[in-house]
Protein backbone atom coordinates (compact mmCIF):
# COMPACT_ATOMS: atom_id res chain seq x y z
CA UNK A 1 -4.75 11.01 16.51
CA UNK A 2 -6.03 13.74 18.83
CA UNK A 3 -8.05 16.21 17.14
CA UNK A 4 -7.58 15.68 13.35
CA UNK A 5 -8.31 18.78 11.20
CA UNK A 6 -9.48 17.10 8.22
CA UNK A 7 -11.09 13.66 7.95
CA UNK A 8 -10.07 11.88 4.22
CA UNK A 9 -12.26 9.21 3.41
CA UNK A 10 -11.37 6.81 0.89
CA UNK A 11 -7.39 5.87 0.76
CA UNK A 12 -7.08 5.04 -2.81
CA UNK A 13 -5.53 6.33 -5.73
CA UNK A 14 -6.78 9.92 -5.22
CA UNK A 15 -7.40 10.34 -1.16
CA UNK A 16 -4.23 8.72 -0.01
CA UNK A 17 -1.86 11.48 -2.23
CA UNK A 18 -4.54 14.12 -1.29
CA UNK A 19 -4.31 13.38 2.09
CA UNK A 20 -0.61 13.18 1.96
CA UNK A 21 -0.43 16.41 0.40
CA UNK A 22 -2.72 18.11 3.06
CA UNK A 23 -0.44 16.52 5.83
CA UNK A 24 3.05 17.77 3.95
CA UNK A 25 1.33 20.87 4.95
CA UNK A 26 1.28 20.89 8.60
CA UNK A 27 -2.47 19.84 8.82
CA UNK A 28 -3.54 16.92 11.04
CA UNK A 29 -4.98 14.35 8.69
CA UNK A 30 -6.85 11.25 9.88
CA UNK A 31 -7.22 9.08 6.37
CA UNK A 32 -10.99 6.60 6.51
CA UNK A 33 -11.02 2.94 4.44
CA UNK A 34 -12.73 0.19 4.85
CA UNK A 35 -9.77 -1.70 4.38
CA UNK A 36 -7.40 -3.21 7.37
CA UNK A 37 -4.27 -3.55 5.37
CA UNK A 38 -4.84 -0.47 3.91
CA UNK A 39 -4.98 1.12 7.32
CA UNK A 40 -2.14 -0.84 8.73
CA UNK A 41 0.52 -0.32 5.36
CA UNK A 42 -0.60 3.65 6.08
CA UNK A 43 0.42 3.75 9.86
CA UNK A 44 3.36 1.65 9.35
CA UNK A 45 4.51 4.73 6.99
CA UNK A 46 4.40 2.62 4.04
CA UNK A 47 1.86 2.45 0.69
CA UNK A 48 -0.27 0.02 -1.29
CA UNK A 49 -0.29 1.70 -4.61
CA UNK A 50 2.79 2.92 -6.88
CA UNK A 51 2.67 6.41 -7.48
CA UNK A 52 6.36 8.20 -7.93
CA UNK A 53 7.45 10.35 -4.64
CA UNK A 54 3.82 9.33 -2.69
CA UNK A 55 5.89 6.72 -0.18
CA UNK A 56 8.07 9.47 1.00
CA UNK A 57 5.17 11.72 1.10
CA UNK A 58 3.21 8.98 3.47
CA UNK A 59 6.31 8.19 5.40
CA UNK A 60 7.09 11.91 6.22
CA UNK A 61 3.73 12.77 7.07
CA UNK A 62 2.96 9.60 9.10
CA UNK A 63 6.39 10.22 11.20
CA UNK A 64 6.06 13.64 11.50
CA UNK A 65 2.58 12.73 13.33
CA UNK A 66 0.13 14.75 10.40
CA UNK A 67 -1.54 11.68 9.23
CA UNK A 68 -2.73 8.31 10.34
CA UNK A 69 -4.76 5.77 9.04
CA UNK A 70 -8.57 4.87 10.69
CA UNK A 71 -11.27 2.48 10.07
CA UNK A 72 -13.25 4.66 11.50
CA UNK A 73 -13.26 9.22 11.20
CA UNK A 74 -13.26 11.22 14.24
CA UNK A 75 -14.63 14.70 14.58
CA UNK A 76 -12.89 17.17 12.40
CA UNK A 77 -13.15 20.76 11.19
CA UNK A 78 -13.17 19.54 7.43
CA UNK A 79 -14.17 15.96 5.55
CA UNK A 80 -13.42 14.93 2.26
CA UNK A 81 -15.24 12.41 0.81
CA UNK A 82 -13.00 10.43 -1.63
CA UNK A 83 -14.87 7.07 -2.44
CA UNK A 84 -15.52 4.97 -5.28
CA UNK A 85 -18.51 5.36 -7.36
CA UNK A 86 -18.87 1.59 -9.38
CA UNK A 87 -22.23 1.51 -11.38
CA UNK A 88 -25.20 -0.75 -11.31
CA UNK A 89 -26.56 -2.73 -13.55
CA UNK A 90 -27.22 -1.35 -17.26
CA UNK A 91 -24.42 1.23 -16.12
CA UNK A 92 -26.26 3.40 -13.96
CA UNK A 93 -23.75 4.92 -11.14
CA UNK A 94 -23.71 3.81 -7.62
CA UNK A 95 -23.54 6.79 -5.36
CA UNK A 96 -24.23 4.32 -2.18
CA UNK A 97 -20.33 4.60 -1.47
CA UNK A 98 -20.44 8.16 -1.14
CA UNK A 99 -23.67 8.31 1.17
CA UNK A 100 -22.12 5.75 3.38
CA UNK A 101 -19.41 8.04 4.21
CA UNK A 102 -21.08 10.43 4.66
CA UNK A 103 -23.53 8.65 6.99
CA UNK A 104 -20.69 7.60 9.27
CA UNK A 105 -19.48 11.48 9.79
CA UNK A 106 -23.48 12.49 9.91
CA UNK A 107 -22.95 12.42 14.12
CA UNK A 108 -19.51 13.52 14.25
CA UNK A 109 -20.57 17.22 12.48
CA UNK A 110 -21.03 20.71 14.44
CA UNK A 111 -21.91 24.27 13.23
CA UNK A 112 -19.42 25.54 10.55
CA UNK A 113 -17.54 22.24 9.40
CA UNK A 114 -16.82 21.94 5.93
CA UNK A 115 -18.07 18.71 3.80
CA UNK A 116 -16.50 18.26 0.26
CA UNK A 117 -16.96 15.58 -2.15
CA UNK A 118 -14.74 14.61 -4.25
CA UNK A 119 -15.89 11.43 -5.95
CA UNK A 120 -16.88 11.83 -9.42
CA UNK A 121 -20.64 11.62 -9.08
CA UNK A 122 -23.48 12.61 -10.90
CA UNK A 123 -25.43 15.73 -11.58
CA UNK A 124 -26.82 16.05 -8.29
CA UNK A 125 -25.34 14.36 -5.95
CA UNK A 126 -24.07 16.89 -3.08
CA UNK A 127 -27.62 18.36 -2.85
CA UNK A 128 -28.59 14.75 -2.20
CA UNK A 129 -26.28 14.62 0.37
CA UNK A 130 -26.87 17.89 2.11
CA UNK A 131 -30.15 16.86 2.04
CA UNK A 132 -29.62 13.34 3.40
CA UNK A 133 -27.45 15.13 6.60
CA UNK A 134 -29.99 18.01 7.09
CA UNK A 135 -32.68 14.91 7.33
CA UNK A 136 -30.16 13.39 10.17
CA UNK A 137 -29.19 16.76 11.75
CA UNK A 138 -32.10 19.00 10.98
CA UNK A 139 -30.50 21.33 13.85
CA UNK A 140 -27.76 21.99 11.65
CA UNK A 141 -29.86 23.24 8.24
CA UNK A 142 -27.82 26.24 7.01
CA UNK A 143 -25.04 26.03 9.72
CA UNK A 144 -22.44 23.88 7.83
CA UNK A 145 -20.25 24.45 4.20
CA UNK A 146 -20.81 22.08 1.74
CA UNK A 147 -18.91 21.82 -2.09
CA UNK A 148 -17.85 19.61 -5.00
CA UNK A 149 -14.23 19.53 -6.40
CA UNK A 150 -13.47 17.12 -8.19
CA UNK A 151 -9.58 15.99 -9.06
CA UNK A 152 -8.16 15.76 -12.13
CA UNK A 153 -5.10 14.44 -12.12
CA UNK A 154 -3.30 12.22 -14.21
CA UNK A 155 -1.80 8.70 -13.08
CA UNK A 156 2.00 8.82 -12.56
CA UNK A 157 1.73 12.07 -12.41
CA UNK A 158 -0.96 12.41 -9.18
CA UNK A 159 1.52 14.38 -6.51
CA UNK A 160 2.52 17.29 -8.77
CA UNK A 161 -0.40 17.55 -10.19
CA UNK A 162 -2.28 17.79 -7.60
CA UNK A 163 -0.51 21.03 -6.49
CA UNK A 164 -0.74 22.50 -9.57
CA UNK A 165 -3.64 21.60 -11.64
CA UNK A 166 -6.53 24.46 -11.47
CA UNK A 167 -9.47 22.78 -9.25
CA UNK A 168 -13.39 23.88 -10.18
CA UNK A 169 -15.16 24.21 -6.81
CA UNK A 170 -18.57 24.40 -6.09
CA UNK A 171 -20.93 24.74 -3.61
CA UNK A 172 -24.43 24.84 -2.48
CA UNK A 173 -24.24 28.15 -2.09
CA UNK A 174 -21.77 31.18 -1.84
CA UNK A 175 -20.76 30.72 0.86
CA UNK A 176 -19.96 26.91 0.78
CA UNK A 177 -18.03 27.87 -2.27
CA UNK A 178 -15.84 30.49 -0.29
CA UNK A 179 -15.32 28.26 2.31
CA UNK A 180 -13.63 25.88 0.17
CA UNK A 181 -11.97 27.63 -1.92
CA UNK A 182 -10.33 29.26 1.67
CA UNK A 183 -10.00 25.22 1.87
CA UNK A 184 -8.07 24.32 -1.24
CA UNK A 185 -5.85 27.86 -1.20
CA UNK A 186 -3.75 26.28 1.65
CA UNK A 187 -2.27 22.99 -0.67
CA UNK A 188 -2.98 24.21 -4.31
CA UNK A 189 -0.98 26.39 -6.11
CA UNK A 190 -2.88 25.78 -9.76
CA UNK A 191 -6.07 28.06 -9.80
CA UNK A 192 -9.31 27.72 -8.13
CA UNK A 193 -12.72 28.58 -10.16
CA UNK A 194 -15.50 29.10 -8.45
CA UNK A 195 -18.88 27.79 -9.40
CA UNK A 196 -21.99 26.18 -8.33
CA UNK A 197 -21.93 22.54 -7.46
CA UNK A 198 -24.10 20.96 -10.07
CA UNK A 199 -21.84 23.01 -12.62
CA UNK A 200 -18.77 21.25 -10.84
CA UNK A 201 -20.25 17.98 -11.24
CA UNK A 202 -21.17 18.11 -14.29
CA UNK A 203 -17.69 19.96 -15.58
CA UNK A 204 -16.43 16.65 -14.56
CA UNK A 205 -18.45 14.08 -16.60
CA UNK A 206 -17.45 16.73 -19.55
CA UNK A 207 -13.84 16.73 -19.33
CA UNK A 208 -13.67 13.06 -19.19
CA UNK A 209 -16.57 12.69 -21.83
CA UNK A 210 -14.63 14.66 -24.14
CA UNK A 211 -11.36 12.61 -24.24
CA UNK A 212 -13.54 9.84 -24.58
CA UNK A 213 -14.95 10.92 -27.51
CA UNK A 214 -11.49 12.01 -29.06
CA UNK A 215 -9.87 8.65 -28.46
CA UNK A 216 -12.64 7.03 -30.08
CA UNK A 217 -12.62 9.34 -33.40
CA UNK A 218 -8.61 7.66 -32.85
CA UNK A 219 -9.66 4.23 -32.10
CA UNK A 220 -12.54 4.60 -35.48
CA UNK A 221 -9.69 5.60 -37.50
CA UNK A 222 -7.82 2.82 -36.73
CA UNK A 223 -10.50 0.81 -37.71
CA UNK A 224 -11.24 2.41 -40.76
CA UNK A 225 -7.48 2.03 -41.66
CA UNK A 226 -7.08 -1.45 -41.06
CA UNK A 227 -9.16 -2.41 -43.60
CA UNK A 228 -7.87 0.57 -46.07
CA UNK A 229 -4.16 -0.77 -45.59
CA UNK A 230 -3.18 2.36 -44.56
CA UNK A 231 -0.64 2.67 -41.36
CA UNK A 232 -3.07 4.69 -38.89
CA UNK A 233 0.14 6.51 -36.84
CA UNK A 234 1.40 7.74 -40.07
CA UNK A 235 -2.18 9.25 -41.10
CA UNK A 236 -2.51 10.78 -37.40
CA UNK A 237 0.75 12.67 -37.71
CA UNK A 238 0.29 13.26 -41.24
CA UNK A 239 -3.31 14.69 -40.16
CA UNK A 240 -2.20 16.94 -37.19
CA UNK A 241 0.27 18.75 -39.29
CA UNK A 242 -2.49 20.58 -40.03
CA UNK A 243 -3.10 23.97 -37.94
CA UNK A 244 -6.14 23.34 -36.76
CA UNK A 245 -6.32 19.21 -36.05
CA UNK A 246 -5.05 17.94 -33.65
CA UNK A 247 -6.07 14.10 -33.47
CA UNK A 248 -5.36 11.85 -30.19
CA UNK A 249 -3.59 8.09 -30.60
CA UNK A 250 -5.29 5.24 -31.07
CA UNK A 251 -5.23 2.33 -28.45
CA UNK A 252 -6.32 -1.19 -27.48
CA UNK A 253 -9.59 0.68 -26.02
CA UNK A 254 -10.15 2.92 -23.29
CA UNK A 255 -9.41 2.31 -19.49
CA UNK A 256 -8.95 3.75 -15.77
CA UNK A 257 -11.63 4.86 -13.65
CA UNK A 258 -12.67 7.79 -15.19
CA UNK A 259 -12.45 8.16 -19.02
CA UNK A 260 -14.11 4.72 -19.79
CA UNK A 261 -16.75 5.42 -16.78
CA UNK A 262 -17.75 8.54 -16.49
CA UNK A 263 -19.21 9.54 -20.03
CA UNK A 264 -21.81 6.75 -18.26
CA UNK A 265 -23.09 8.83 -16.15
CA UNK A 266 -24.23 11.26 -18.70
CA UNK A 267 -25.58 8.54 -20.55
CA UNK A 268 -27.26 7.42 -17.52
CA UNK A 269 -28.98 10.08 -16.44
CA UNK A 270 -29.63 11.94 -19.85
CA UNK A 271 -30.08 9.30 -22.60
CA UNK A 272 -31.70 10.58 -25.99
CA UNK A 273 -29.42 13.94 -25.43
CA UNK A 274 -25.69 12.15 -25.31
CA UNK A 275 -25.57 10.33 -28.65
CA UNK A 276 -22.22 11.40 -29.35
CA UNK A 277 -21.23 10.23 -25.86
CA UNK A 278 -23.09 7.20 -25.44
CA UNK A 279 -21.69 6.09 -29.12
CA UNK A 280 -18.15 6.75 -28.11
CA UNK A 281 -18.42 4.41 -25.28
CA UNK A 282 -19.61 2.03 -27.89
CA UNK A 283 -17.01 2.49 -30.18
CA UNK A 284 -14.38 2.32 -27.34
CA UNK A 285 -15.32 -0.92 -25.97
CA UNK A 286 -15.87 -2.35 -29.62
CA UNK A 287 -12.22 -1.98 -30.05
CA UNK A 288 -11.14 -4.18 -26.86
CA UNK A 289 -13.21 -6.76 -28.57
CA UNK A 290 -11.76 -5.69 -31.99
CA UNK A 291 -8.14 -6.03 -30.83
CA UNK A 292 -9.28 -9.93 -29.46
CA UNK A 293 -11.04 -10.94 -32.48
CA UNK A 294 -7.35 -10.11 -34.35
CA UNK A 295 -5.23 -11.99 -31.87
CA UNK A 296 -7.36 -15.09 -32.32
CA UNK A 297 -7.73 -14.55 -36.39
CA UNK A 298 -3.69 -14.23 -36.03
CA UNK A 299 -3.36 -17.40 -34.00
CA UNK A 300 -5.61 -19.54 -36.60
CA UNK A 301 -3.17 -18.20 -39.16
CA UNK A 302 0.03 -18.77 -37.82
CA UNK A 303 -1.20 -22.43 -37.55
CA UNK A 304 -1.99 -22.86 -40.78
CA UNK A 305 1.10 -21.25 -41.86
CA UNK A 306 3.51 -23.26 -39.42
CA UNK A 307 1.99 -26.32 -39.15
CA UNK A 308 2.14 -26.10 -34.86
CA UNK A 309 0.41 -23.99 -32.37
CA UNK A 310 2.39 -20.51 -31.78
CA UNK A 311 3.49 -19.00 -28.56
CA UNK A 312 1.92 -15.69 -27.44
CA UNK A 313 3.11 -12.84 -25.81
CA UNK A 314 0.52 -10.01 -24.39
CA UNK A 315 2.45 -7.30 -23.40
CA UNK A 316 0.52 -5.25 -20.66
CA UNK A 317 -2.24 -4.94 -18.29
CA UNK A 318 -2.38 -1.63 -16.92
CA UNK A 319 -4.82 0.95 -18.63
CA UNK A 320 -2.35 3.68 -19.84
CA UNK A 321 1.68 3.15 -19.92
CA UNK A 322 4.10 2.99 -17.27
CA UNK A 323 1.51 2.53 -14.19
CA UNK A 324 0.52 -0.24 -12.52
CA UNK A 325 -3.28 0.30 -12.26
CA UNK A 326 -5.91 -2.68 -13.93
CA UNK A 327 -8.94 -0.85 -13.26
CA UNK A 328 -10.96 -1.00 -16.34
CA UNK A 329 -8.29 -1.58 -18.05
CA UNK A 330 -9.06 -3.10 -22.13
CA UNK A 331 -5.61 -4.63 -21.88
CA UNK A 332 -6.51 -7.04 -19.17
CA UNK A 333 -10.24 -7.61 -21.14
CA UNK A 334 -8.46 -8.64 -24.50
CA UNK A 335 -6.18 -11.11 -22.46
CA UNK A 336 -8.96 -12.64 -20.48
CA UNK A 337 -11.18 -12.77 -23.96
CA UNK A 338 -7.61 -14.27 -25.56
CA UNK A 339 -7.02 -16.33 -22.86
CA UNK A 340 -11.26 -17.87 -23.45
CA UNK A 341 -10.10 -18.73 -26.52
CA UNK A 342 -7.07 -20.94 -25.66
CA UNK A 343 -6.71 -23.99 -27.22
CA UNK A 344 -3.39 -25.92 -26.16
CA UNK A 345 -1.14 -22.62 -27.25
CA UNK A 346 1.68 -21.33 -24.83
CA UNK A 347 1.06 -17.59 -24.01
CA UNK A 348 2.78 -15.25 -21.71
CA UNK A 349 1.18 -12.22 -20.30
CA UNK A 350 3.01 -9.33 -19.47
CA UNK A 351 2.87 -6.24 -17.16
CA UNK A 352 6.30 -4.95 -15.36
CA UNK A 353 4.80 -2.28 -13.48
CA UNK A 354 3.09 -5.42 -11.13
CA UNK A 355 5.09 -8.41 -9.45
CA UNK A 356 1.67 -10.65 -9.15
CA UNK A 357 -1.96 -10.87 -10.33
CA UNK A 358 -4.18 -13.16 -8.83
CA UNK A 359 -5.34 -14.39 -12.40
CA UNK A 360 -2.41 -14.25 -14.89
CA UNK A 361 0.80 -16.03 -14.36
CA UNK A 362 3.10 -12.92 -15.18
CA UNK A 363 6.17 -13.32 -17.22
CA UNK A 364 9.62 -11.26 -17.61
CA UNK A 365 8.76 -8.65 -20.69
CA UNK A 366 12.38 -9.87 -22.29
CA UNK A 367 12.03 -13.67 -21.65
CA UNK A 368 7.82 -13.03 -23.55
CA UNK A 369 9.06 -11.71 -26.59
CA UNK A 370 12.37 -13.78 -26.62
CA UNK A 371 10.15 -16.88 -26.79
CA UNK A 372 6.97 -16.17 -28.38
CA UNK A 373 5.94 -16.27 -32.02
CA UNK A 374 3.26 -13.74 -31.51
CA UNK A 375 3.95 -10.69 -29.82
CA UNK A 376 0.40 -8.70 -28.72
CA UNK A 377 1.51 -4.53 -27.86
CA UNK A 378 -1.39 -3.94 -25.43
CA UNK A 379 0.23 -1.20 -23.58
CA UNK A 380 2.96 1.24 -24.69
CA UNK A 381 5.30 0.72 -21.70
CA UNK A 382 8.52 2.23 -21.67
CA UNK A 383 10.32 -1.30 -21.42
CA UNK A 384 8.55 -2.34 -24.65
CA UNK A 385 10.10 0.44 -27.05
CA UNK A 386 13.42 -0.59 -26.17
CA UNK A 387 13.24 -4.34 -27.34
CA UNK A 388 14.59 -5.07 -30.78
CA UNK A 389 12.37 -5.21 -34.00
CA UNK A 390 12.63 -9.29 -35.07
CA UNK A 391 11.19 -9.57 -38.43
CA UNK A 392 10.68 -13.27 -37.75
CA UNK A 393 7.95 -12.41 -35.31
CA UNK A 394 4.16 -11.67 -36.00
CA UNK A 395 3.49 -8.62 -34.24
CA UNK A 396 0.27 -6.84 -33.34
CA UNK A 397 0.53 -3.42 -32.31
CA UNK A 398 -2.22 -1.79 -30.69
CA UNK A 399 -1.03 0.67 -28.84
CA UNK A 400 2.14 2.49 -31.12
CA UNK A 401 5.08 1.21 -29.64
CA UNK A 402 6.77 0.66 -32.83
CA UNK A 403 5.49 3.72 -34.37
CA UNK A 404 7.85 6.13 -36.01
């Protein structure tokens, strides 16, 4: 592509549809990954992730000539970084991603360019980086615009939202934060708050940190209910009737790559003040394990019951309902854990928003619960709400698809 105006890197689940977006708006994209068949799926107009309307997004943009996959960026007017950021050991985050992209657009930059980051990172980071490129390109101290803005937008829901969620945007100084704002005007229609970018980071960390916490106030009560006898979904509505309550459901745990990662980087970085957070995170990965101490307690009952070994059915993968993404996903930990447990049973594992995993055999969500004896809700997909309640079967709900 000659002369891109903006420079995406990362091609995932947030800076292909960003990029897309950009492009649907007449603005020459050239999209950065590491990844060949990444780059080769994007330039053949085609996608490697599900997301509803993003294919006809790409394939617009890509024939119209407004965006084309690179493994390597080109000079621009604007870069977005867009990159993962995994953690280390002892779950400290890993903000090498981020400063490798930005080391391969370090020689590429000229007076007045604009450098956002977008990668959840922590408290920080873009000062690291603007320092990092003024160490490179000392001739270019104070001459460029440089801001945080973090997405938030919700899987299965990424292209709307991404026009019309308010964006927090923050930079170094005024005058970064003006610039991208200017930036961000052009493609989002939600509103755009202007901060500082330490503020921005940090507003990030806090809006996932706080669903955390709900869902594991949920995920305790569920707990806490099991062993009362008491049906935790009728409690929660029961609860929330209430003017001023208004509790979240409970799940198998707490997936995706935000909510169950980044309350981690507050832990991380500020340890004896996020007790609340830190505990959360606790609670919320106690209750993957819960969920696979219960299938296996179920299993050793069944046999003692029936005389045989049962047939299981774990229904999901994915981290929330109706998507297809396994990062961090609880469902997938309680069926490897499950699955580590295995002795001679017949088990089926489930997830219709994928055709193949490179781990599980997958099985036809119908065809699972026709045939097993145990059937494990690990994910509320839409498909599972609609089979028929067989009082025959054991089933272990974790996730409310046969709540009222």
């Amino acid at each position: 592509m000659n002369n891109p105006e903006v420079v995406m890197i990362g091609l995932g689940y947030i800076g292909l549809p960003t990029a897309a977006l950009i492009a649907e708006g007449k603005t020459k994209v050239l999209g950065v990954d590491i990844n060949k068949n990444v780059v080769d799926t994007i330039n053949k107009g085609e996608i490697h992730i599900i997301e509803p309307s993003l294919g006809e997004s790409v394939a617009h943009a890509v024939s119209q000539g407004y965006l084309k996959a690179s493994l390597t960026p080109s000079a621009a007017n604007t870069y977005l970084v867009v990159v993962p950021t995994p953690f280390k050991d002892k779950n400290e985050p890993d903000i090498s991603f981020v400063k490798a992209a930005t080391k391969a657009i370090i020689p590429l930059l000229k007076k007045d360019d604009l450098y956002i980051i977008e990668s959840t990172s922590p408290v920080g980071t873009t000062q690291k980086m603007m320092d990092f490129i003024y160490q490179e390109r000392p001739e270019l101290e104070g001459q460029l615009y440089i801001a945080y803005c973090p997405e938030r937008v919700l899987p299965g829901n990424v292209m709307y939202e991404l026009i019309h969620n308010d964006r927090v945007i923050g930079g170094v100084d005024e005058a970064s934060t003006e610039k991208a704002v200017d930036f961000y005007s052009k493609y989002v229609k939600g509103n755009l708050h202007k901060t500082n970018a330490r503020t921005a980071e940090m507003c990030k960390l806090v809006e996932n940190s706080s669903r955390d916490v709900q869902i594991a106030f949920a995920n305790e009560l569920s707990l806490i209910c099991d062993k009362a006898d008491i049906n935790v979904w009728e409690l929660i509505e029961l609860a929330n009737k209430h003017p001023r309550v208004n509790i979240l459901q409970p799940g198998s745990g707490v997936g995706g790559h935000c909510i169950a990662v980044d309350p981690y980087f507050l832990v991380s970085d500020y340890p004896m003040e996020s007790k609340i957070i830190g505990t959360a995170r606790e609670v919320n990965n106690y209750k993957s394990f819960w969920c696979a101490e219960k299938v296996q307690k179920e299993k050793l009952q069944f046999e003692l019951e029936h005389g045989r070994k049962p047939k299981i059915a774990l229904m999901g993968l994915a981290f929330k309902p109706d998507i297809d993404d396994l990062r961090e996903s609880p469902a997938k930990y309680i069926a490897q854990k499950v699955l580590q447990n295995a002795n001679n049973e017949e088990y089926f594992i489930v997830e219709p928003n994928i055709q193949e995993h490179n781990v599980f055999k997958l099985t036809d969500y119908e065809t699972a619960y026709k045939k097993a004896d145990i059937v494990v809700f690990l994910v509320a997909h839409k498909e599972f709400k609609k089979l028929p309640t067989e009082s025959e079967k054991t089933i272990l709900d974790f996730c409310g698809v046969n709540k009222k």
